[in-house]
Protein backbone atom coordinates (compact mmCIF):
# COMPACT_ATOMS: atom_id res chain seq x y z
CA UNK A 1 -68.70 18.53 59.06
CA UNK A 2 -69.02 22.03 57.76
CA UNK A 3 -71.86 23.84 59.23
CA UNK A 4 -74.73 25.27 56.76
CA UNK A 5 -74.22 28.59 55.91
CA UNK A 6 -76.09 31.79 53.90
CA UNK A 7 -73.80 31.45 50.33
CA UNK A 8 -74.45 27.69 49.22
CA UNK A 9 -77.76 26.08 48.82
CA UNK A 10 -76.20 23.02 51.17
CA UNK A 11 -74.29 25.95 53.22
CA UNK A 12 -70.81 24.17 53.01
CA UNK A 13 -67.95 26.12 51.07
CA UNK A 14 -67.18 24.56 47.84
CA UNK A 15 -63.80 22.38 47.95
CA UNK A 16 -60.94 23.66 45.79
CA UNK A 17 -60.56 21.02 43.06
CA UNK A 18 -57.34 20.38 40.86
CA UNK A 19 -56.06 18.55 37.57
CA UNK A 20 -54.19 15.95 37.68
CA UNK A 21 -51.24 18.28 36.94
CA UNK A 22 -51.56 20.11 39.91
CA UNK A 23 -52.88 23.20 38.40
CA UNK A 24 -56.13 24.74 39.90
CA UNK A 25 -59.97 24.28 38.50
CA UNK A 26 -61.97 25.61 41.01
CA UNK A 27 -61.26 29.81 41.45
CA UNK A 28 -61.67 29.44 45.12
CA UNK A 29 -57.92 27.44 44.80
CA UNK A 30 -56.43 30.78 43.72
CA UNK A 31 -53.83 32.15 46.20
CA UNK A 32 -55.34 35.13 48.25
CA UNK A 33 -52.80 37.21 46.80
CA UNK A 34 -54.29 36.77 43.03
CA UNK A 35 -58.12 36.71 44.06
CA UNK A 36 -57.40 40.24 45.48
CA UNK A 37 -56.11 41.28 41.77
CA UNK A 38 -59.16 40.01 40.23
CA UNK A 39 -61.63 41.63 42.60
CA UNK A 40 -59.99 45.08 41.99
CA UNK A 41 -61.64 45.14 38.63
CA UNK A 42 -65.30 44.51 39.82
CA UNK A 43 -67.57 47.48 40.52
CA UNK A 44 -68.43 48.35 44.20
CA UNK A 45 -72.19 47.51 44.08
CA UNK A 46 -70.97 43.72 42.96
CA UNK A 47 -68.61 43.22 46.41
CA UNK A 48 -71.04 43.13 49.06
CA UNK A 49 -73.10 40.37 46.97
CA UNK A 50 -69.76 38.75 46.15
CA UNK A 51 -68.16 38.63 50.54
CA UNK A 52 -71.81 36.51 50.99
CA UNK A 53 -70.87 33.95 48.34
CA UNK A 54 -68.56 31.84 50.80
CA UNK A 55 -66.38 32.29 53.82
CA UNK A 56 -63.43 32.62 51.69
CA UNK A 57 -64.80 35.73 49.89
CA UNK A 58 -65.93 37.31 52.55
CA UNK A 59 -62.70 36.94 54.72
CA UNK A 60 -60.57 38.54 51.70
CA UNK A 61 -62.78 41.62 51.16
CA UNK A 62 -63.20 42.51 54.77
CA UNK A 63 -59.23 41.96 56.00
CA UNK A 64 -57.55 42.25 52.01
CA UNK A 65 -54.16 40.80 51.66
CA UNK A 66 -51.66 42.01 54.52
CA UNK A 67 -48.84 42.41 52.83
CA UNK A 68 -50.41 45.14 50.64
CA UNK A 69 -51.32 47.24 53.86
CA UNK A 70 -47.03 48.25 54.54
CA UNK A 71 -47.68 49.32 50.01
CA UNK A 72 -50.45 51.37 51.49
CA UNK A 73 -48.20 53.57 53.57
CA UNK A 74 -45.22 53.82 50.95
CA UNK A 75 -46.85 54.36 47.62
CA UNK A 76 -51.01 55.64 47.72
CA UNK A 77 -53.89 54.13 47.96
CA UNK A 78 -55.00 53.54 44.49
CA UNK A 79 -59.01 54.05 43.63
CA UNK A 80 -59.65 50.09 43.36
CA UNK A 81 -58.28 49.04 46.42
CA UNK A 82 -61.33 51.17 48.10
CA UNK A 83 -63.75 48.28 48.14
CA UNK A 84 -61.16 45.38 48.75
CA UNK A 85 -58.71 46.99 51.77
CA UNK A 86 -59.05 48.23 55.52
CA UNK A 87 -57.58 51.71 55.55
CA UNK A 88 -54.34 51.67 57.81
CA UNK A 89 -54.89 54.52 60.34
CA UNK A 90 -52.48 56.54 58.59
CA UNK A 91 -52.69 56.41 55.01
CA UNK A 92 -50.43 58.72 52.40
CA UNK A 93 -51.54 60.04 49.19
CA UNK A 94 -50.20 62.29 46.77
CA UNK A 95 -50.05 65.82 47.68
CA UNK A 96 -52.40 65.35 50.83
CA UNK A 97 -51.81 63.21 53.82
CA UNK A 98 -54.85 61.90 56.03
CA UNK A 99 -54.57 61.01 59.56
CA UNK A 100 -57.63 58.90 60.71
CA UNK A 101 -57.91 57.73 64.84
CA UNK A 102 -56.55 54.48 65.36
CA UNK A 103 -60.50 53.44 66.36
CA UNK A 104 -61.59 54.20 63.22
CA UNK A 105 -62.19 51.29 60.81
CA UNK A 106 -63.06 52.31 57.50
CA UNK A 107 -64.38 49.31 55.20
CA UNK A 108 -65.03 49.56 51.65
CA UNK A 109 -69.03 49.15 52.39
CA UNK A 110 -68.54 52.26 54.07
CA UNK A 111 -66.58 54.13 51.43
CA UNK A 112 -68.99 53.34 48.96
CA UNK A 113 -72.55 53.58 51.31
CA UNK A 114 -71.24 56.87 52.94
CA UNK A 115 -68.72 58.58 49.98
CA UNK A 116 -68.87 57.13 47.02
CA UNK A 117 -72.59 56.14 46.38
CA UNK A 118 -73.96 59.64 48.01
CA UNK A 119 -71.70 61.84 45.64
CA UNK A 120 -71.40 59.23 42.74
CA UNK A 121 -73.90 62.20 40.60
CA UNK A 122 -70.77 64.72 40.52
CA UNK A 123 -68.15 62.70 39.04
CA UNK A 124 -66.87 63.98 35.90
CA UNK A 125 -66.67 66.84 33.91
CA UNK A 126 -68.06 70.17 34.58
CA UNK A 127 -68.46 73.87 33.51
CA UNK A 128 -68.43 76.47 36.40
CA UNK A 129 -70.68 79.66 36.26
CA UNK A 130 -68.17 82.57 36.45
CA UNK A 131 -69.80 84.82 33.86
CA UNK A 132 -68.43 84.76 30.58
CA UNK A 133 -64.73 83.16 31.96
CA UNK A 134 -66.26 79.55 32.52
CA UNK A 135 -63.77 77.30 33.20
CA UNK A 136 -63.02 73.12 33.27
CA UNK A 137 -63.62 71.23 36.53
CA UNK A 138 -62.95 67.51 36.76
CA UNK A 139 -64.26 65.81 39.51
CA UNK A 140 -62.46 62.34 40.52
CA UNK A 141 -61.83 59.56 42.76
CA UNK A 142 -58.38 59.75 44.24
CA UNK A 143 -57.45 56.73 47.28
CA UNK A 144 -59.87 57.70 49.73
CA UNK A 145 -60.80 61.36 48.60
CA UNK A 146 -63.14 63.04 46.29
CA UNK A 147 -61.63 65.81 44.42
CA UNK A 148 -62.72 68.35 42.09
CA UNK A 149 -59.53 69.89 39.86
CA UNK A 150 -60.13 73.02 38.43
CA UNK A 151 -57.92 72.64 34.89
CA UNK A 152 -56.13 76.04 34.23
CA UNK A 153 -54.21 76.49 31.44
CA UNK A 154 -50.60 76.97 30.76
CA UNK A 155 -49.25 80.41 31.18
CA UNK A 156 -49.70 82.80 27.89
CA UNK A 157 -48.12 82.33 25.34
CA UNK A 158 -46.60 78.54 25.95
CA UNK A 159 -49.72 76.50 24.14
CA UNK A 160 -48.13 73.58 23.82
CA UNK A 161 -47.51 73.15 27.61
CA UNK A 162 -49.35 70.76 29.82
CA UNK A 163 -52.07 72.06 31.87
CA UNK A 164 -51.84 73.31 35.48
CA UNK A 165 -54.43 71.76 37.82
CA UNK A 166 -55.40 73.26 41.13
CA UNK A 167 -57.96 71.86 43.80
CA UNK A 168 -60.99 73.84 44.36
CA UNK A 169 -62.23 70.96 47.48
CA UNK A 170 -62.46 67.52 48.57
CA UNK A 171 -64.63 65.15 49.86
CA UNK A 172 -63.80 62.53 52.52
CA UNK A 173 -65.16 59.92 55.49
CA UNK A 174 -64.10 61.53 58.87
CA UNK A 175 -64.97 60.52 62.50
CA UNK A 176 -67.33 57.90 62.89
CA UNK A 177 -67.35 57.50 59.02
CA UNK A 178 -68.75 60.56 57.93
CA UNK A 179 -68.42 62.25 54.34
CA UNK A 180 -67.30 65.59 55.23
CA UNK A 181 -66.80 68.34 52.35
CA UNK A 182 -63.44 70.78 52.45
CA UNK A 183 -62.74 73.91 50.49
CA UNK A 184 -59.43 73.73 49.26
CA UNK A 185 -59.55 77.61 47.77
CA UNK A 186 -57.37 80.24 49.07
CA UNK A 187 -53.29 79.80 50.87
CA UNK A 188 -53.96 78.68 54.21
CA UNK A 189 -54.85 74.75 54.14
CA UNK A 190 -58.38 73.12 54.06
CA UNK A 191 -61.57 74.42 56.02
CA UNK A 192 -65.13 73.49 55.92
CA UNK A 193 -67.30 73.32 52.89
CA UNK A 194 -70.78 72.26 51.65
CA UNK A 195 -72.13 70.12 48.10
CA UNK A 196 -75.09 70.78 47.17
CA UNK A 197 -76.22 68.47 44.17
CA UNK A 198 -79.11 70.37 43.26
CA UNK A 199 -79.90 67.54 39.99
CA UNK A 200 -78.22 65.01 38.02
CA UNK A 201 -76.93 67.47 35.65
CA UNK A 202 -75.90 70.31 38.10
CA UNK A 203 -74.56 71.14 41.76
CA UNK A 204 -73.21 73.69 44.04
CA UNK A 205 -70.48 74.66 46.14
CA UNK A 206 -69.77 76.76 49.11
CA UNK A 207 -67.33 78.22 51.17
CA UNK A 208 -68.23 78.16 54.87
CA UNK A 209 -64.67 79.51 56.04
CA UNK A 210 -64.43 82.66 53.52
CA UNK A 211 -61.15 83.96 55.65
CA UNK A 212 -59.26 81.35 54.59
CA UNK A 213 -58.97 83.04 51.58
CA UNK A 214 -57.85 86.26 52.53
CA UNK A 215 -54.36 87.61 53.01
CA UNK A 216 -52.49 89.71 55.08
CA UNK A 217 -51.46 91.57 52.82
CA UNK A 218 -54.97 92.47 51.98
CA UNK A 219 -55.96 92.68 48.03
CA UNK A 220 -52.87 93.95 46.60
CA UNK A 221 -51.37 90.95 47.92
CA UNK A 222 -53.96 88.79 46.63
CA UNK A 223 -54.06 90.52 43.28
CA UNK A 224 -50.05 89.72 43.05
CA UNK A 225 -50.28 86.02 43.88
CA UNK A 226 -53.58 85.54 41.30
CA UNK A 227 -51.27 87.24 38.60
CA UNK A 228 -48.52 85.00 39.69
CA UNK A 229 -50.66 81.97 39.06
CA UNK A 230 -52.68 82.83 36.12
CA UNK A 231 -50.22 84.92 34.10
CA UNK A 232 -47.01 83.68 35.25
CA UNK A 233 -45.78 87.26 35.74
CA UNK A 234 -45.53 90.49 37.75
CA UNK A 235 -48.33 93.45 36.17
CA UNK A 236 -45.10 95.77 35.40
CA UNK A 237 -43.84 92.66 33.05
CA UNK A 238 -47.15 93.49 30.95
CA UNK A 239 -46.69 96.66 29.14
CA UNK A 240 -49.58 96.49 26.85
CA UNK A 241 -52.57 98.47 28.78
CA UNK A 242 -55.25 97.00 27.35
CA UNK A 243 -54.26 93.51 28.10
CA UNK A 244 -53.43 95.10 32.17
CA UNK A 245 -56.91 96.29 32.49
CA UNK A 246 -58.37 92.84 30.87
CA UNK A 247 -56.37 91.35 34.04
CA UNK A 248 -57.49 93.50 36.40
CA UNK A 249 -61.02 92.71 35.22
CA UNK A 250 -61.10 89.51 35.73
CA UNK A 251 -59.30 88.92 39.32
CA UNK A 252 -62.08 91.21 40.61
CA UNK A 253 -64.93 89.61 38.68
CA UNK A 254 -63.51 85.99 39.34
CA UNK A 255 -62.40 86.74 43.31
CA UNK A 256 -65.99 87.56 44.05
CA UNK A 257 -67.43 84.15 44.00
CA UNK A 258 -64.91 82.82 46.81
CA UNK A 259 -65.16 79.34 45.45
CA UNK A 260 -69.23 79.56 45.94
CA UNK A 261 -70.28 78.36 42.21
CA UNK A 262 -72.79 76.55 40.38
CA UNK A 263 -71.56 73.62 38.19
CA UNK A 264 -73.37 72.42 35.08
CA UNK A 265 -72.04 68.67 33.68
CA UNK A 266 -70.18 68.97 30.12
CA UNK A 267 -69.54 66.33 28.19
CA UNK A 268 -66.55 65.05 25.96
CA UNK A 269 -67.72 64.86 21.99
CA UNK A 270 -67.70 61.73 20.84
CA UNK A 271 -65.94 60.42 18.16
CA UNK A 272 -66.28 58.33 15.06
CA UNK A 273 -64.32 56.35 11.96
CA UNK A 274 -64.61 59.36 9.63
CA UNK A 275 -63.71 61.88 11.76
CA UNK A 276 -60.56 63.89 10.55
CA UNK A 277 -58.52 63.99 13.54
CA UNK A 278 -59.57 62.43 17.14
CA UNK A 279 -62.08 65.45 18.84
CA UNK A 280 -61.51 66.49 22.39
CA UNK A 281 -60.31 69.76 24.28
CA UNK A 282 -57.33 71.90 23.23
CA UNK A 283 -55.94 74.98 24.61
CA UNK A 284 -55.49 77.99 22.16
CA UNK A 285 -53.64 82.07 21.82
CA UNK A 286 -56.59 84.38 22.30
CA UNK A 287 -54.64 87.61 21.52
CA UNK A 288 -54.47 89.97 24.63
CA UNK A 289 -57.40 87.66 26.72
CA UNK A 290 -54.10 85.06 26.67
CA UNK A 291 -54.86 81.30 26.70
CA UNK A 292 -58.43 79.87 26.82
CA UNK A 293 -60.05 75.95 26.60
CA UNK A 294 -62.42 74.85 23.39
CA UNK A 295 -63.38 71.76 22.66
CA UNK A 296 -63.46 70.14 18.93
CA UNK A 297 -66.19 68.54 17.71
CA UNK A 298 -67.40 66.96 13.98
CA UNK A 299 -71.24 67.50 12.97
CA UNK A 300 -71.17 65.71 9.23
CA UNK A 301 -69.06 67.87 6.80
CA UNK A 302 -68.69 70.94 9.78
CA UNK A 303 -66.62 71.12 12.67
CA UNK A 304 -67.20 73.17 15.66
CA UNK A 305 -64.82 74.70 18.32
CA UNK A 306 -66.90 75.91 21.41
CA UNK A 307 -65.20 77.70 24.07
CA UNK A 308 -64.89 76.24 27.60
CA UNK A 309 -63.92 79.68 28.68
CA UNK A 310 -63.66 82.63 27.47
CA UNK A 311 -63.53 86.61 28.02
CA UNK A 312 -65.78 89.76 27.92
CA UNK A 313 -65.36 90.18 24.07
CA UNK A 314 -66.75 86.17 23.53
CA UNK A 315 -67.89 84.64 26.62
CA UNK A 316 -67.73 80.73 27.43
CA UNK A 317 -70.04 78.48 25.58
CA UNK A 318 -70.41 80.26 22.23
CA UNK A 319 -69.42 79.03 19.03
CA UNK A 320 -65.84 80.27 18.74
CA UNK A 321 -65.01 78.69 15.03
CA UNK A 322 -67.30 76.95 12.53
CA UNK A 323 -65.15 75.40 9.76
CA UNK A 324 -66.78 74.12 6.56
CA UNK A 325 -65.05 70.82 5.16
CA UNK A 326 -67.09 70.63 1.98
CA UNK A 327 -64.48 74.02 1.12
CA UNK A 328 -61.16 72.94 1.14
CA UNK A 329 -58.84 75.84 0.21
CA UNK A 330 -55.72 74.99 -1.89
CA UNK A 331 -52.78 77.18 -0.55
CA UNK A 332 -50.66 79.19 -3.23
CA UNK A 333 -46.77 78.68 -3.18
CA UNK A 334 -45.14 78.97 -0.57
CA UNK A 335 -43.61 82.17 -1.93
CA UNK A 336 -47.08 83.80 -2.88
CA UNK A 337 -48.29 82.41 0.82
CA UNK A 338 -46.33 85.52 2.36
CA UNK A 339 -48.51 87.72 0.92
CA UNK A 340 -51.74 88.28 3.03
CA UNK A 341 -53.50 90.19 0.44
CA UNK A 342 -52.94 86.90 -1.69
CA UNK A 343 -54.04 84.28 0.78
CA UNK A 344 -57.39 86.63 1.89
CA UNK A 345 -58.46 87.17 -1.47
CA UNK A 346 -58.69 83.07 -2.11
CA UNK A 347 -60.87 82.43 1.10
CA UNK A 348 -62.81 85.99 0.75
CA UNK A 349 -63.61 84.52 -2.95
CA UNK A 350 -64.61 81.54 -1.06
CA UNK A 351 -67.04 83.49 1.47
CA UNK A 352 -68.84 85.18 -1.33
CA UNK A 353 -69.64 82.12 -2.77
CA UNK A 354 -71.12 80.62 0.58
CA UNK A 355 -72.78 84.00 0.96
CA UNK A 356 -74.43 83.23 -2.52
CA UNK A 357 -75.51 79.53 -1.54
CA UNK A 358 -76.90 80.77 1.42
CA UNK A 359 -79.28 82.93 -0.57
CA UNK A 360 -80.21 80.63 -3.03
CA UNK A 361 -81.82 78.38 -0.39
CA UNK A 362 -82.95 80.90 1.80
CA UNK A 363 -84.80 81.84 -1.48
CA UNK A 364 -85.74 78.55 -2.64
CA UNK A 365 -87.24 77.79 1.06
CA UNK A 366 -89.34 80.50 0.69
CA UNK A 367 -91.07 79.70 -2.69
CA UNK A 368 -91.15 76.29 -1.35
CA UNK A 369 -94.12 77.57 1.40
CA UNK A 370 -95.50 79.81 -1.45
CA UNK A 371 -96.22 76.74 -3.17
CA UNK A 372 -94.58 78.11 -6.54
CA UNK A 373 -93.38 75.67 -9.35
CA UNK A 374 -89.78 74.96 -8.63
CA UNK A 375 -89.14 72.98 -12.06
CA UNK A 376 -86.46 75.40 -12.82
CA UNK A 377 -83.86 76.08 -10.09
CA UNK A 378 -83.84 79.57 -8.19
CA UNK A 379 -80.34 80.91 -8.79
CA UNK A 380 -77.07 79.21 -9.93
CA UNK A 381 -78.84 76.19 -9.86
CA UNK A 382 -79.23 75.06 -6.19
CA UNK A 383 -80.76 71.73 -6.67
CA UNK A 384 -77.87 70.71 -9.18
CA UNK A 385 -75.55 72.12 -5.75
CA UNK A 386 -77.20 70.09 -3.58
CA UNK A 387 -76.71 67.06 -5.71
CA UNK A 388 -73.60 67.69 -5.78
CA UNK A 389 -72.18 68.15 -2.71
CA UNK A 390 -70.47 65.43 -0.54
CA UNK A 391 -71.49 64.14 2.21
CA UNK A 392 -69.55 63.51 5.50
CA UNK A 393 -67.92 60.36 4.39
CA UNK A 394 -66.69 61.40 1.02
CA UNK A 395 -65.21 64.57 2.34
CA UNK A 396 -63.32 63.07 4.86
CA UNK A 397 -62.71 59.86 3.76
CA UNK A 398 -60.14 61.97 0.73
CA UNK A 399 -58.92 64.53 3.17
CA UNK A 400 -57.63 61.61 5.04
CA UNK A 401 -56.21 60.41 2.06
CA UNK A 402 -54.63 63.29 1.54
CA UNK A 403 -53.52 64.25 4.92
CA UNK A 404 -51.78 60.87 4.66
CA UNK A 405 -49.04 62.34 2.68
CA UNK A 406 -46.13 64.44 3.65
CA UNK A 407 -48.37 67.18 3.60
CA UNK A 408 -47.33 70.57 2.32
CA UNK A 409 -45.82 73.58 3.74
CA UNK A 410 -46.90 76.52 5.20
CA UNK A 411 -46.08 80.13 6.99
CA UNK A 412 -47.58 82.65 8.29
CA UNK A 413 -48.58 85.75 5.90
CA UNK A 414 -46.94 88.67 6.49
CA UNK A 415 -48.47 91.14 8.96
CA UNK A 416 -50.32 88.59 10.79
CA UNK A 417 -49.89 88.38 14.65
CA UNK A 418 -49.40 85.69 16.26
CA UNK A 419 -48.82 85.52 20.16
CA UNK A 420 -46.94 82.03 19.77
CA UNK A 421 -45.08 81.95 16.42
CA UNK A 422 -43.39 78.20 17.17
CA UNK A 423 -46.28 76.51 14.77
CA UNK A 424 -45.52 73.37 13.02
CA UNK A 425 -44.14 74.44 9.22
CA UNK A 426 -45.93 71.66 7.69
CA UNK A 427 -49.74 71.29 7.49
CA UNK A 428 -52.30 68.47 6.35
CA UNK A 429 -55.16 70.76 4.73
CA UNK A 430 -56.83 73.80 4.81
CA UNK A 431 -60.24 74.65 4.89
CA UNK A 432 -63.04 77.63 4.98
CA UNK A 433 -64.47 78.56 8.02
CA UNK A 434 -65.90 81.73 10.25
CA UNK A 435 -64.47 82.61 13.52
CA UNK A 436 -66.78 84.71 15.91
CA UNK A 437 -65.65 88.51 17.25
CA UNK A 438 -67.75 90.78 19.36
CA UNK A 439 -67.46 94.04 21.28
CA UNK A 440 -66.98 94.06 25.05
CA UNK A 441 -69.93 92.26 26.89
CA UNK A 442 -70.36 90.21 24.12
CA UNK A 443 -72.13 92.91 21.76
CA UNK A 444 -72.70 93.11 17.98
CA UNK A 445 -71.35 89.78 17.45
CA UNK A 446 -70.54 88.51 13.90
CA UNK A 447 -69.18 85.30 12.01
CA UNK A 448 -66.28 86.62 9.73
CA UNK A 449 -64.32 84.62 7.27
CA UNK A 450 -60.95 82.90 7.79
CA UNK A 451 -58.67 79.97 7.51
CA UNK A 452 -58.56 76.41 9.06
CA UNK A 453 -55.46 75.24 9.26
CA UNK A 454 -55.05 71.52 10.31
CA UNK A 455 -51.42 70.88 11.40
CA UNK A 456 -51.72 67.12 12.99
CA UNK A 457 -53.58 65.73 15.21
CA UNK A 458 -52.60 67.60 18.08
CA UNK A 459 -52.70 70.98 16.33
CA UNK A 460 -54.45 73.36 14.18
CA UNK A 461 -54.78 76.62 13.71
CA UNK A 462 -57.15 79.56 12.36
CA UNK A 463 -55.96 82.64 10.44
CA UNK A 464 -58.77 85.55 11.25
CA UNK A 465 -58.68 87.98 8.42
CA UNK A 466 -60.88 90.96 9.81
CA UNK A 467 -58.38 91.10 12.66
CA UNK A 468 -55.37 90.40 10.58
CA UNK A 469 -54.08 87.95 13.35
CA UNK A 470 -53.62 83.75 14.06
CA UNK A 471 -54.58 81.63 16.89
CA UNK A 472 -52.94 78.24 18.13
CA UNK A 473 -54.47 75.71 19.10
CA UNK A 474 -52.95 72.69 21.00
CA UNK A 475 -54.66 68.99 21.95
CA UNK A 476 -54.98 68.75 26.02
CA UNK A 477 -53.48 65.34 26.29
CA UNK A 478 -54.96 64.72 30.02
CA UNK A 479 -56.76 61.24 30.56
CA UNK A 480 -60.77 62.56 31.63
CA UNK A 481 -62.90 60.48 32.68
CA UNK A 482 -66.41 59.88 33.50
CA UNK A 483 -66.43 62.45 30.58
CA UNK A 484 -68.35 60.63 28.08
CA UNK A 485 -72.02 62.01 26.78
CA UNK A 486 -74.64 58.77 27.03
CA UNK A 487 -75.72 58.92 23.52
CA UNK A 488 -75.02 61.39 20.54
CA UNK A 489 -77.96 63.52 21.28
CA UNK A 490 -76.63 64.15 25.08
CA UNK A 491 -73.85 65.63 23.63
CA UNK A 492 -76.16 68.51 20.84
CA UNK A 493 -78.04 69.02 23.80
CA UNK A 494 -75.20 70.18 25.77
CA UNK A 495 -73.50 72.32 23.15
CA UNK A 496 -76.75 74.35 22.69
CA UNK A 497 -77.64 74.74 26.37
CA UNK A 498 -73.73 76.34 26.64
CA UNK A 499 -74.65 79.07 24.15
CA UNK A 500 -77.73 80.16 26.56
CA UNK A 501 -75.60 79.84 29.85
CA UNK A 502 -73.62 82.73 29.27
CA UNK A 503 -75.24 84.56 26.37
């Protein structure tokens, strides 16, 4: 007789029952092997709850299947296997190879009580505070680490290449199952760390080893390898001055922190049926200041592009492009299209009239609080413009209908420089919008007029007419996750607490 035990309310292990075929009713009369497979899909929290329900539980999530521990060695621990598998002492994975004492049993209540629990508040996406460069962290589980990528992106000009990631630290159980924290910045290996999570919304790093990140070759040598990895290139390659001293700039501003920075969450926008093309991140040509992240996002009939990072002219977090979908611009002939003069006379035309609207309500706001009869409309008739104008569903329920077509074709004006002239030839539709310039430390800034131009769904671009010049922007195709805001609201939030970080 089976003796009582904690799981059952008469303490004996349910028996495995079968059809008459043969085939299994009971899911305790699943092999091992596929009971394994299903509990790889349940959170952590549910395991412990689940090893107490029988004996048969219990003895597959503490031991795991033993033919998967010789897959361990050959091919990575993936994240789900955490909570299911002992850790063989010497476990590979990916670019970094752990070796743990043969005493050491690591358990998945451990991972999650001791790594994954304690630092479960960082996962995700994440802004660093570098002054007006931000930048893109993404924080993830990886096998039996916690790792925070720092997303960098491709080398200037090359927009439409995929992004380069580098590790900034990592996170992982140690002697006598320990979470210890590791700075991965600088050339010489690992060395100690420290997280802070100072909220929900916001933590801290620090460097506890700063030599590791020197050279022997002192700054110069530093400086060379930085330009190496961020430009792709040698300083004597880049003749322009400007763009030299832009460089310089920023290693020395940048190199300061020594991987010591404050982190503030940022989320992905979210999406919806209406929306023109899929929002998310993309990586666009910011003249001399090279490459730099913004992220896409719909707000009714308008569509903002906020920068992830930025430069000295128009730091991180501000309102890089602001496109208007209610004014759609109809492109002249291709032949006509050439001519810039042409092309900035149609959207200037456009301007004006926004300019105008703008007025009328500012206007007709202001006799609203003086109380003065508003039977007859201010100027232009603004209450017959209101009535008329679409709303967020109209607009882009027809420029999907119309982007569903072949589209129609398009070229650059002539005169207009572009750092990365291989742009698609065809485009879906056009559109109004303002694009944001400033002097250096972000001074006098203004909103001046230019042209949305929406390629696909992995590429658009924007034509700025007071600076004669045109900026490409590519989708960043990398899976994020743990990215997603909690509700809509989140998400506004966010946007307009970036615009204070850094203004």
């Amino acid at each position: 007789m089976e003796r009582r035990g904690a799981a059952g309310s008469s303490g004996v292990e349910p028996r495995a029952a079968t059809s008459p075929a043969g085939r299994p009713r009971n899911v305790l009369d699943l092999p091992p092997e596929l009971l394994v497979e299903i509990f790889c899909f349940l959170p952590g929290v549910s395991l412990p709850g689940l090893a107490a329900a029988c004996r048969k539980f219990h003895h597959i999530l503490k031991y795991g299947v033993s033919e998967n521990q010789r897959q361990l060695e050959t091919v990575g621990i993936a994240c789900r296997d955490l909570y299911i598998k002992r850790v063989n002492p010497r476990v590979k994975l990916g670019r970094f190879i752990k070796l743990l004492p043969d005493c050491v049993k690591v358990e998945y209540r451990d991972v999650y009580t001791r790594l994954l629990h304690p630092y479960r508040n960082i996962l995700g996406l994440w802004q660093p505070d570098i002054g007006p460069y931000g930048g893109l962290l993404n924080v993830v589980v990886d096998g039996l680490f916690i790792i925070g990528w720092m997303y960098l992106p491709p080398h200037d000009p090359r927009v439409n290449d995929a992004m380069r990631c580098k590790p900034l630290f990592r996170i992982h159980l140690w002697e006598k199952n320990k979470a210890e924290v590791e700075c991965m910045y600088g050339h010489k290996g690992s060395h100690k760390g420290d997280i802070q999570i100072v909220k929900t919304d916001e933590f801290s790093t620090k460097c506890n080893q700063t030599d590791f990140h020197r050279m022997s070759g002192g700054r110069q040598e530093e400086f060379r390898t930085w330009l190496a990895e961020e430009w792709g290139r040698t300083l004597e390659d880049i003749f322009h001055e400007h763009m030299q001293e832009l460089i310089l700039m920023k290693f020395i501003y940048t190199s300061q922190y020594d991987n010591c920075l404050t982190y503030r969450r940022i989320y992905l926008p979210p999406s919806s049926p209406e929306d023109l093309i899929p929002p998310g991140l993309f990586k666009g040509t910011y003249g001399s200041h090279g490459l730099e992240i913004v992220m896409l996002s719909f707000h009714g009939t308008h569509i903002k592009v906020t920068k992830i990072t930025g430069d000295p002219n128009v730091p991180a977090g501000q309102l890089t492009l602001h496109i208007d979908m209610t004014r759609r611009v109809q492109l002249p002939d291709i032949e006509h299209l050439q001519n810039f003069d042409k092309l900035s006379r149609i959207v200037l035309e456009i301007h004006q009239q926004v300019q105008c609207d703008q007025q009328n309500r500012e206007h007709w706001h202001v006799n609203t609080q003086q109380n003065v009869d508003r039977s007859q409309p201010v100027c232009n008739g603004v209450e017959e413009q209101k009535d008329q104008q679409p709303n967020a569903t109209e607009v882009n329920t027809k420029s999907n209908e119309e982007g569903a077509t072949a589209g129609e074709p398009f070229v650059l004006p002539m005169g207009v420089m572009a750092r990365n002239e291989v742009y698609p030839r065809i485009c879906r539709a056009c559109f109004y919008g303002t694009g944001l310039i400033a002097g250096h430390g972000f001074t006098s800034p203004e909103r001046t007029p230019g042209l949305f131009i929406l390629f696909n769904e992995q590429c658009f671009g924007f034509i700025w007419l007071d600076l004669k010049s045109f900026s490409l922007y590519s989708r960043i195709e990398d899976l994020l996750k743990n990215a997603q805001a909690p509700f809509r609201e989140a998400f506004e939030l966010m946007l307009k607490n970036m615009q204070s970080w850094t203004s």
